[in-house]
PDB file of N, CA and C in Angstrom:
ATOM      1  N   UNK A   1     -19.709 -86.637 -31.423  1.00  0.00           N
ATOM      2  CA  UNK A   1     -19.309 -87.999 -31.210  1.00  0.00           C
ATOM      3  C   UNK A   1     -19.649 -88.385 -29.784  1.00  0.00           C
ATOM      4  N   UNK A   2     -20.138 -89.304 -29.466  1.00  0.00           N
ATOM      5  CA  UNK A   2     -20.475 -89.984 -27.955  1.00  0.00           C
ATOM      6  C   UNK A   2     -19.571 -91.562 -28.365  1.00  0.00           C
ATOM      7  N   UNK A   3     -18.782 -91.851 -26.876  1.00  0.00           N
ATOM      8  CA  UNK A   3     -18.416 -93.384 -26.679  1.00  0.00           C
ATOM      9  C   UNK A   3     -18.674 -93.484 -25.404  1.00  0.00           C
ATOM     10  N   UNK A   4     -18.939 -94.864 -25.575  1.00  0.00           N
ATOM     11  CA  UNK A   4     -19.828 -95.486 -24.039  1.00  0.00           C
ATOM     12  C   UNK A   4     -19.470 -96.245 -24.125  1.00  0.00           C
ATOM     13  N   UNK A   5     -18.604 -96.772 -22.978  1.00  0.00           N
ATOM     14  CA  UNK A   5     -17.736 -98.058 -22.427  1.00  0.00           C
ATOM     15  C   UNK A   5     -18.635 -98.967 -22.245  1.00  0.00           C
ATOM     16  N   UNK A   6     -19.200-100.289 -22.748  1.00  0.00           N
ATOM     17  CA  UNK A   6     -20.039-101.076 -22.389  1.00  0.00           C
ATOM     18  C   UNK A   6     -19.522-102.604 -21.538  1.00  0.00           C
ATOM     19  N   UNK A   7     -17.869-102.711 -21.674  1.00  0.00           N
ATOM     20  CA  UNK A   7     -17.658-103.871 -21.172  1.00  0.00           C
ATOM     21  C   UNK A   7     -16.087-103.079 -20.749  1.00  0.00           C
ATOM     22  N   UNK A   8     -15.005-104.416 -20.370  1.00  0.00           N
ATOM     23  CA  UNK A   8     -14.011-103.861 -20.052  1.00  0.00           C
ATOM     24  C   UNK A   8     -13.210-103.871 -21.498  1.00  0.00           C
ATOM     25  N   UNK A   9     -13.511-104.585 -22.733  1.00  0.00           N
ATOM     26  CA  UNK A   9     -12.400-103.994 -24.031  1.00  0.00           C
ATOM     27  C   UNK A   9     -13.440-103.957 -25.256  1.00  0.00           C
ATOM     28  N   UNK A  10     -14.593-103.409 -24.802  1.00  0.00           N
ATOM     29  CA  UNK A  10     -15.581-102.953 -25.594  1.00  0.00           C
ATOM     30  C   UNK A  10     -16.379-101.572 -25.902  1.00  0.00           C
ATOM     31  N   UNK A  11     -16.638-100.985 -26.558  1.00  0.00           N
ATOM     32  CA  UNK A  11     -17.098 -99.634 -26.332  1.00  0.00           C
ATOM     33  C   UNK A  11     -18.163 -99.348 -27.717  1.00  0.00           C
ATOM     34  N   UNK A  12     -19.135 -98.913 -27.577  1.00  0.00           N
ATOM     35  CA  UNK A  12     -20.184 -98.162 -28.839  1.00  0.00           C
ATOM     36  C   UNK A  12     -19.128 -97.045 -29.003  1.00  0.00           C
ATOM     37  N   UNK A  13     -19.295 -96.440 -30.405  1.00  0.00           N
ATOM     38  CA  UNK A  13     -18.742 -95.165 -30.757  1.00  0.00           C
ATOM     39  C   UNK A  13     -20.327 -94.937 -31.674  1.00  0.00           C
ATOM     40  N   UNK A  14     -20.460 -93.267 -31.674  1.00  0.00           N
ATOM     41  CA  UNK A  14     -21.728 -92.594 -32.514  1.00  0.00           C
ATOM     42  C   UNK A  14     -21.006 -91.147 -32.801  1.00  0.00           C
ATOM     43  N   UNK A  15     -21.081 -91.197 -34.116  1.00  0.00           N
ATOM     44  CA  UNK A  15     -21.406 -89.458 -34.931  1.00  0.00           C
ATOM     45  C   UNK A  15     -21.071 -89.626 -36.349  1.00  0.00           C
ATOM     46  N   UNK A  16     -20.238 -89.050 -36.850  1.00  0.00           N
ATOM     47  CA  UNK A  16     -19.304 -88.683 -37.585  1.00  0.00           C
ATOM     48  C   UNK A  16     -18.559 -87.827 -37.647  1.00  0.00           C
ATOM     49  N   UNK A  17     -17.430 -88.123 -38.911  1.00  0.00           N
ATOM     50  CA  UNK A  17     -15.965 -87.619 -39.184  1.00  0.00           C
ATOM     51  C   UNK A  17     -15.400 -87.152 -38.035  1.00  0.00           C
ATOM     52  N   UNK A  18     -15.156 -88.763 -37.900  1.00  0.00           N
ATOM     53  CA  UNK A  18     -13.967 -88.445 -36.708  1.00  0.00           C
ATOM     54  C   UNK A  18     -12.959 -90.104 -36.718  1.00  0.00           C
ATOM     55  N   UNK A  19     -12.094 -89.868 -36.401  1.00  0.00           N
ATOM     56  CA  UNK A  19     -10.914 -91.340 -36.370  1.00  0.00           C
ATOM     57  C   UNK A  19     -10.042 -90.930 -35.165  1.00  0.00           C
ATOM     58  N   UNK A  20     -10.389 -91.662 -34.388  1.00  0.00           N
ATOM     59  CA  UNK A  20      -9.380 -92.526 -33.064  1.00  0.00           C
ATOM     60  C   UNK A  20      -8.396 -93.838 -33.532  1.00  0.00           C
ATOM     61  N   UNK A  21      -7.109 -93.319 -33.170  1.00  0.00           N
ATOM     62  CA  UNK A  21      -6.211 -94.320 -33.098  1.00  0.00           C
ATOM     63  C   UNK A  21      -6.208 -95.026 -31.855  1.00  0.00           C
ATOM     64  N   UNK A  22      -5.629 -96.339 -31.670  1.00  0.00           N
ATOM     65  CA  UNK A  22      -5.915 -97.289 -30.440  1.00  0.00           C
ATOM     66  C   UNK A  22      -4.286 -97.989 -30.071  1.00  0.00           C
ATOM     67  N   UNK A  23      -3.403 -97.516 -28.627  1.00  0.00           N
ATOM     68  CA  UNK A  23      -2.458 -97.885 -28.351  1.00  0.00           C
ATOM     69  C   UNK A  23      -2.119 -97.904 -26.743  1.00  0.00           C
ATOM     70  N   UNK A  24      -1.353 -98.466 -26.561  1.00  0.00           N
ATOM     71  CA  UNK A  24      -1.210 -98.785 -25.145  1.00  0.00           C
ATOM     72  C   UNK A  24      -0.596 -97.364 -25.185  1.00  0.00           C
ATOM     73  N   UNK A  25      -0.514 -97.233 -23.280  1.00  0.00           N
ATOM     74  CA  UNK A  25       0.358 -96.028 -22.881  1.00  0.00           C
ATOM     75  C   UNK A  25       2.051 -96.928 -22.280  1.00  0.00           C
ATOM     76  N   UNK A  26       2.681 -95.916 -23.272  1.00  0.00           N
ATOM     77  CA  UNK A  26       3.969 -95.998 -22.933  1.00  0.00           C
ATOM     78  C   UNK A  26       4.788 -96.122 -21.641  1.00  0.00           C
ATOM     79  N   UNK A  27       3.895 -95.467 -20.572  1.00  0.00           N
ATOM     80  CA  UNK A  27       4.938 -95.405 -19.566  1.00  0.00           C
ATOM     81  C   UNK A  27       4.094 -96.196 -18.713  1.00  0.00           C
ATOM     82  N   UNK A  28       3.126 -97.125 -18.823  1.00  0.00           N
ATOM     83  CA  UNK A  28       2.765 -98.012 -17.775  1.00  0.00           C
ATOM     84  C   UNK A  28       2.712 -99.383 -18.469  1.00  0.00           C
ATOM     85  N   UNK A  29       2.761 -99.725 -19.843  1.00  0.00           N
ATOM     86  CA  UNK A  29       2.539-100.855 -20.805  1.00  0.00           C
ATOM     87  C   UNK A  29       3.853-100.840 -21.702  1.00  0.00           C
ATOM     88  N   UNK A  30       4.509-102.058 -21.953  1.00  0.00           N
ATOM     89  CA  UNK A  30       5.437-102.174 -22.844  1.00  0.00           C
ATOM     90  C   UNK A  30       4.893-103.191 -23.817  1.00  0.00           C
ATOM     91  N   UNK A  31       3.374-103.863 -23.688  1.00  0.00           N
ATOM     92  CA  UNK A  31       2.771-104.734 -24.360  1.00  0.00           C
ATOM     93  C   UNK A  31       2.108-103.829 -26.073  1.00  0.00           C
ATOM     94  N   UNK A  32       1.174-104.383 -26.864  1.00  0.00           N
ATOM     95  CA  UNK A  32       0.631-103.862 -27.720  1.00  0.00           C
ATOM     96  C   UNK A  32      -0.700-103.909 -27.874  1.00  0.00           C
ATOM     97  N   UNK A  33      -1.445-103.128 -27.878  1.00  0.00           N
ATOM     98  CA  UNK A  33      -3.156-102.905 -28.080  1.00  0.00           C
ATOM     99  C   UNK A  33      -3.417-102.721 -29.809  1.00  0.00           C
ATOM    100  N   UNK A  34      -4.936-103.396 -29.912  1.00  0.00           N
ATOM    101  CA  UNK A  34      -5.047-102.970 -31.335  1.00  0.00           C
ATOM    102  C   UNK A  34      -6.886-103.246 -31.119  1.00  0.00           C
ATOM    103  N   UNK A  35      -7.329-103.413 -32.220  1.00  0.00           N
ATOM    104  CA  UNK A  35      -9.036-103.117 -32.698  1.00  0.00           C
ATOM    105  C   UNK A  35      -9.171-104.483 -32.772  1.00  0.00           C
ATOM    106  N   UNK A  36     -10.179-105.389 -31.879  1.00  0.00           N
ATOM    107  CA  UNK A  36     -10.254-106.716 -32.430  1.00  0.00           C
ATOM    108  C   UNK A  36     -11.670-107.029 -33.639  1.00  0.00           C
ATOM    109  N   UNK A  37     -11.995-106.346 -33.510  1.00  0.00           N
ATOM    110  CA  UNK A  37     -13.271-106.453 -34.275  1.00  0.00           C
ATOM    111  C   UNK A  37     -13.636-104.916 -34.269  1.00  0.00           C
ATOM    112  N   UNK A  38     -14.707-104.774 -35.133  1.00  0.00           N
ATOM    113  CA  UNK A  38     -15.880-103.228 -35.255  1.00  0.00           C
ATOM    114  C   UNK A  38     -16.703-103.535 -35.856  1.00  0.00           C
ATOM    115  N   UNK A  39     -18.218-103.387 -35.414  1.00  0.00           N
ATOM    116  CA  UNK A  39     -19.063-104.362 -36.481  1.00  0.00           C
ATOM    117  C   UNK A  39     -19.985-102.492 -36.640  1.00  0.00           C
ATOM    118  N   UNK A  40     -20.769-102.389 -37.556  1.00  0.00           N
ATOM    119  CA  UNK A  40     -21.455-101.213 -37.515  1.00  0.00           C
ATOM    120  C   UNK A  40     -22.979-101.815 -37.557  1.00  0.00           C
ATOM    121  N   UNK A  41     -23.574-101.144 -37.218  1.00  0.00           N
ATOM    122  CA  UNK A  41     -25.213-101.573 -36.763  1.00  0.00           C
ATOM    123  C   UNK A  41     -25.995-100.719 -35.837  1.00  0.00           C
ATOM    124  N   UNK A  42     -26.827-100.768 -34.766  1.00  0.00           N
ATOM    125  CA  UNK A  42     -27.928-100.346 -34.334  1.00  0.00           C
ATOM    126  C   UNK A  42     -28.137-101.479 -32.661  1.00  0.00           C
ATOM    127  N   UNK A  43     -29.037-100.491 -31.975  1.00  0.00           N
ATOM    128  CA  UNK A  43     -29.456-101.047 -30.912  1.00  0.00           C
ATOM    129  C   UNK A  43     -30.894-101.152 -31.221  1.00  0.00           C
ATOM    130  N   UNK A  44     -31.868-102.032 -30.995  1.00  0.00           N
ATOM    131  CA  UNK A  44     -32.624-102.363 -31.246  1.00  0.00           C
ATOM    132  C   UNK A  44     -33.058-103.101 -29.723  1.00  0.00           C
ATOM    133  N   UNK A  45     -34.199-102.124 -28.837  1.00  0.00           N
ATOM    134  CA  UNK A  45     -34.932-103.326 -27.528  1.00  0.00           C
ATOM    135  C   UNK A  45     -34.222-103.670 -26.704  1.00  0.00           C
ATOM    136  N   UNK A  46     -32.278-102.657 -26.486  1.00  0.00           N
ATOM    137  CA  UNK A  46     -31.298-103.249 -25.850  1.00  0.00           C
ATOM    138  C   UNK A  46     -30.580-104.105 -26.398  1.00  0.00           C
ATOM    139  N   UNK A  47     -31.118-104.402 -27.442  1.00  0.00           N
ATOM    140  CA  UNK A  47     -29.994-105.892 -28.093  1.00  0.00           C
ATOM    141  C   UNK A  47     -29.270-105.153 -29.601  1.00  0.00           C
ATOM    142  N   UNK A  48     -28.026-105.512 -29.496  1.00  0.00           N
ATOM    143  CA  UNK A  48     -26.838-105.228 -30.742  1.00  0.00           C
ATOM    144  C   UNK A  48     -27.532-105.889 -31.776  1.00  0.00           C
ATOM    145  N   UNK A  49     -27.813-104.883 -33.514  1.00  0.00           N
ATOM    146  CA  UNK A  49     -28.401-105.551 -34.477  1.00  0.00           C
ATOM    147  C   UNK A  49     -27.048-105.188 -35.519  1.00  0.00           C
ATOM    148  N   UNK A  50     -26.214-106.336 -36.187  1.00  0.00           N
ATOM    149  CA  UNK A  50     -25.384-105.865 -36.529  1.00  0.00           C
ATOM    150  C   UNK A  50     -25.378-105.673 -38.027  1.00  0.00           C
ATOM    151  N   UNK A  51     -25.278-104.639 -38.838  1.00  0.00           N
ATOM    152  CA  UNK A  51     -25.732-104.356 -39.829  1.00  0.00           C
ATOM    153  C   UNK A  51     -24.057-105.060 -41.175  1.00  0.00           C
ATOM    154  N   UNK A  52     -23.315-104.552 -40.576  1.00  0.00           N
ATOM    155  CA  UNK A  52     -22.412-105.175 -41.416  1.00  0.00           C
ATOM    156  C   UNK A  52     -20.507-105.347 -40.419  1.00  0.00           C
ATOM    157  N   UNK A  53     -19.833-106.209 -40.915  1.00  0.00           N
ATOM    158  CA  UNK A  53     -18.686-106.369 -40.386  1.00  0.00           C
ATOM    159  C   UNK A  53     -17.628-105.384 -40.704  1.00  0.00           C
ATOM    160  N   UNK A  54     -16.555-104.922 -39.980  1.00  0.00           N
ATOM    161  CA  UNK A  54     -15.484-104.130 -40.783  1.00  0.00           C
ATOM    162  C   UNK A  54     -14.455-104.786 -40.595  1.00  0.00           C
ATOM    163  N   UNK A  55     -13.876-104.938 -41.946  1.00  0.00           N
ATOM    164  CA  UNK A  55     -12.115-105.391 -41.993  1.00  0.00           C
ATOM    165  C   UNK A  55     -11.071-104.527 -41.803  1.00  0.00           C
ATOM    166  N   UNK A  56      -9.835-105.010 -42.060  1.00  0.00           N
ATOM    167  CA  UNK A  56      -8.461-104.818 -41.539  1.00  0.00           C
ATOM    168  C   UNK A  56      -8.832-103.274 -42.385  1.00  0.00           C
ATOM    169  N   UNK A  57      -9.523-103.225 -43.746  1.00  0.00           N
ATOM    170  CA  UNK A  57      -9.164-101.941 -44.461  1.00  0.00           C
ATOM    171  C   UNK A  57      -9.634-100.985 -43.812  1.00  0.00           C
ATOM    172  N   UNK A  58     -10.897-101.234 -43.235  1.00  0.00           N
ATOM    173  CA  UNK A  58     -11.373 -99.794 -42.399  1.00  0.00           C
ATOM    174  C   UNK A  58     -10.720 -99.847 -41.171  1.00  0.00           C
ATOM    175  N   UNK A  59     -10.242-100.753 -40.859  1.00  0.00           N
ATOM    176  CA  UNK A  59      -9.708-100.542 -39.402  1.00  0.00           C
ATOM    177  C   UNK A  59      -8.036 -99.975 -39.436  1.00  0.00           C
ATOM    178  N   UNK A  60      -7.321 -99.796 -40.717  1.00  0.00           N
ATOM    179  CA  UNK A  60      -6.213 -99.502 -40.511  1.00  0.00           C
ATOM    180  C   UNK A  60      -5.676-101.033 -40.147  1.00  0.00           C
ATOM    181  N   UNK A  61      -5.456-101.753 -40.663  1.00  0.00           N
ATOM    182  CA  UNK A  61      -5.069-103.129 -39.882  1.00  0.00           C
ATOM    183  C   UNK A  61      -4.990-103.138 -38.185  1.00  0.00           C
ATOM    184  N   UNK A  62      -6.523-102.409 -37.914  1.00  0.00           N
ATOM    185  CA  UNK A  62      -6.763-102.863 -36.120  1.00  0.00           C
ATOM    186  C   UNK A  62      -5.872-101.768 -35.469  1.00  0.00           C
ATOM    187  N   UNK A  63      -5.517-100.701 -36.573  1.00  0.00           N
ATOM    188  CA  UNK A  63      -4.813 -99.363 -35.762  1.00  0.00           C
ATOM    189  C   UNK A  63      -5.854 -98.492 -35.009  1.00  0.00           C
ATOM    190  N   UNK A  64      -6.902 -97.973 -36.136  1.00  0.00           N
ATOM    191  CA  UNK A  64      -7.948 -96.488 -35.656  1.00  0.00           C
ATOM    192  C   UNK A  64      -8.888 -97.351 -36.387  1.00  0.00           C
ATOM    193  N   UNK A  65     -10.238 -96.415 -35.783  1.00  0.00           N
ATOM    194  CA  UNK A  65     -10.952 -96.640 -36.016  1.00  0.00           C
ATOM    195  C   UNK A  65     -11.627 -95.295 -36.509  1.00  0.00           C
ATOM    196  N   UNK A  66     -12.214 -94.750 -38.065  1.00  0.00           N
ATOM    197  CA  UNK A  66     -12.917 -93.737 -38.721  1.00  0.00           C
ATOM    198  C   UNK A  66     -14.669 -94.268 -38.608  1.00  0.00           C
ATOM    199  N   UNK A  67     -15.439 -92.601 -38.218  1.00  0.00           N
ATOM    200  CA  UNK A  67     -16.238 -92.477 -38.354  1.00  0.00           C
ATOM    201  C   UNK A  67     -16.613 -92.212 -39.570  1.00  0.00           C
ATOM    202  N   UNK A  68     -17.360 -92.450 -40.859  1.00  0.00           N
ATOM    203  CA  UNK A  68     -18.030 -92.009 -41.905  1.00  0.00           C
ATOM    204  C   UNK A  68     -17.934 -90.036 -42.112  1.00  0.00           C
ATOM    205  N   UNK A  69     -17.923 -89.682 -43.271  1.00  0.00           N
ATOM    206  CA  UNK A  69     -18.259 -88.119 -43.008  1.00  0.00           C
ATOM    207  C   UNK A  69     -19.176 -87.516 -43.321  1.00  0.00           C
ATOM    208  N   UNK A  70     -19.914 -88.499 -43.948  1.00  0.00           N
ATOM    209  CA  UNK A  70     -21.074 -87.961 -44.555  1.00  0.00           C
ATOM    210  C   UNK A  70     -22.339 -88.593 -44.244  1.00  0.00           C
ATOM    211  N   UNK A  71     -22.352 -89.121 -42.898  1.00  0.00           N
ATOM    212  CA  UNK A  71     -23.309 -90.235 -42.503  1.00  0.00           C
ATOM    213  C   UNK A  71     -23.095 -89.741 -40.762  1.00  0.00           C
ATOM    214  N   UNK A  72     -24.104 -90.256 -39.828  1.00  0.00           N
ATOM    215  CA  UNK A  72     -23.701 -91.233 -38.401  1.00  0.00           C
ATOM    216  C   UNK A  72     -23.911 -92.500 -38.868  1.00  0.00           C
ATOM    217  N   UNK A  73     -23.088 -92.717 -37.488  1.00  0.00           N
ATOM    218  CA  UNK A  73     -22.723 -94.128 -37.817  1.00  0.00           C
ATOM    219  C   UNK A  73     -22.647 -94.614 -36.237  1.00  0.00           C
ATOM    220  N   UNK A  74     -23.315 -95.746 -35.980  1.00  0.00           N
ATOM    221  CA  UNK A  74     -23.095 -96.691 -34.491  1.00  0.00           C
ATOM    222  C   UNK A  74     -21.930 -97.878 -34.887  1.00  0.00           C
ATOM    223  N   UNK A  75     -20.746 -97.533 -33.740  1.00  0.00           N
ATOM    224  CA  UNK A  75     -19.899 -99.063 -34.206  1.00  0.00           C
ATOM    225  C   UNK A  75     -20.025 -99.618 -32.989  1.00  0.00           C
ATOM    226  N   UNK A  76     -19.611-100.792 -32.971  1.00  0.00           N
ATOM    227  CA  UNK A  76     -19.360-101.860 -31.381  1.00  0.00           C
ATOM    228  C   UNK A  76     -17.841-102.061 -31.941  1.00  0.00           C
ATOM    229  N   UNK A  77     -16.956-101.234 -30.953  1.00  0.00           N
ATOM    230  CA  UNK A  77     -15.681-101.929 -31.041  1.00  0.00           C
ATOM    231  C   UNK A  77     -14.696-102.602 -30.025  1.00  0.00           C
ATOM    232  N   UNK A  78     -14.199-103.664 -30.362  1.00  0.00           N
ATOM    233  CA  UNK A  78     -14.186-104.894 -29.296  1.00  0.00           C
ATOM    234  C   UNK A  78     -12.495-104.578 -29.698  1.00  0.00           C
ATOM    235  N   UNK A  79     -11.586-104.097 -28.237  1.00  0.00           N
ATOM    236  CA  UNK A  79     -10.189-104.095 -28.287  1.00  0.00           C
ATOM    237  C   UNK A  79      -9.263-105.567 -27.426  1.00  0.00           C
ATOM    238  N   UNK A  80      -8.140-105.196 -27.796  1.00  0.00           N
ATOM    239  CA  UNK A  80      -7.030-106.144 -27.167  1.00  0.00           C
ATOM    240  C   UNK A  80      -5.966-106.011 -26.846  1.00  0.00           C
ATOM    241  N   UNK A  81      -5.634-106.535 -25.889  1.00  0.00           N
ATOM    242  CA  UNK A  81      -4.251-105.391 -25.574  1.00  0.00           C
ATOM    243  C   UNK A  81      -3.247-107.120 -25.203  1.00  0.00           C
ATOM    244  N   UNK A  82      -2.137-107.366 -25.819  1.00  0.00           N
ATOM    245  CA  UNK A  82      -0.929-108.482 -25.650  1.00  0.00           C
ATOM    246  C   UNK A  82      -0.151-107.829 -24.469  1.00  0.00           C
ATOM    247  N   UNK A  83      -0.032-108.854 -23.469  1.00  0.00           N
ATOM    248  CA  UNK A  83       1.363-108.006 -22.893  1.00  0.00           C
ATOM    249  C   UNK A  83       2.634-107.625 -23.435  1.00  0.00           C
ATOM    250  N   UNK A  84       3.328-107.081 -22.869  1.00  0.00           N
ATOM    251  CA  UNK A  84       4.854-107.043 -23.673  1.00  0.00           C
ATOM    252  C   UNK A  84       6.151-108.004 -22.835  1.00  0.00           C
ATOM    253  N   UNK A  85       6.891-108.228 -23.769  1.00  0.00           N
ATOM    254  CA  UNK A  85       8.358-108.942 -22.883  1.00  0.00           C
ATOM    255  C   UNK A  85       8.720-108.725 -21.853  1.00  0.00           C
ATOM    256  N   UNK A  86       8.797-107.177 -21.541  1.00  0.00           N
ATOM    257  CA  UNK A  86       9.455-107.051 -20.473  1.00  0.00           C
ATOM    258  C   UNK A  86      11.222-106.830 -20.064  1.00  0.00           C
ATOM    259  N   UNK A  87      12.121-106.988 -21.740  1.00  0.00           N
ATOM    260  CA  UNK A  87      13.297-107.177 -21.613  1.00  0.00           C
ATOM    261  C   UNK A  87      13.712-105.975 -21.011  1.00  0.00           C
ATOM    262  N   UNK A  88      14.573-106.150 -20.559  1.00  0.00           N
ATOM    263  CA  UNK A  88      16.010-105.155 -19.809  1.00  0.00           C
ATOM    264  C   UNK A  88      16.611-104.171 -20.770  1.00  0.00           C
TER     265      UNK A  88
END
């Protein structure tokens, strides 16, 4: 598996069978992070060619994100993180 940070809530993921879950850290964030998108596709000349979209089902409703197991696979996955309240 290789991931390469390409922006600040963006990242390529490449291999297979493998699944990352996606969450804030507890002791510096009381907000919530999740998957805003994952499109699967190819780089092509430097430029993103996006072969197909993934929904809430592959994404775990925007929990993890699974690599294929019987394939590689290139994703672009675009995260988000809400702040939290903050209550007492």
């Amino acid at each position: 598996m290789i991931l390469l940070q390409t922006g600040p809530d963006e990242f390529l993921m490449g291999g297979t069978a493998l699944s990352i879950a996606v969450s804030v850290d507890p002791d510096t964030s009381d907000g919530i992070a999740g998957i805003a998108s994952v499109e699967e596709g190819s780089r092509v000349n430097g430029e993103w060619i996006t072969a197909r979209r993934l929904n809430g089902d592959q994404s775990d409703q925007g929990r993890a994100i699974s690599l294929p197991d019987h394939r590689v696979a290139l994703l672009r996955v675009r995260l988000y993180k809400s702040p939290g309240t903050n209550l007492p």
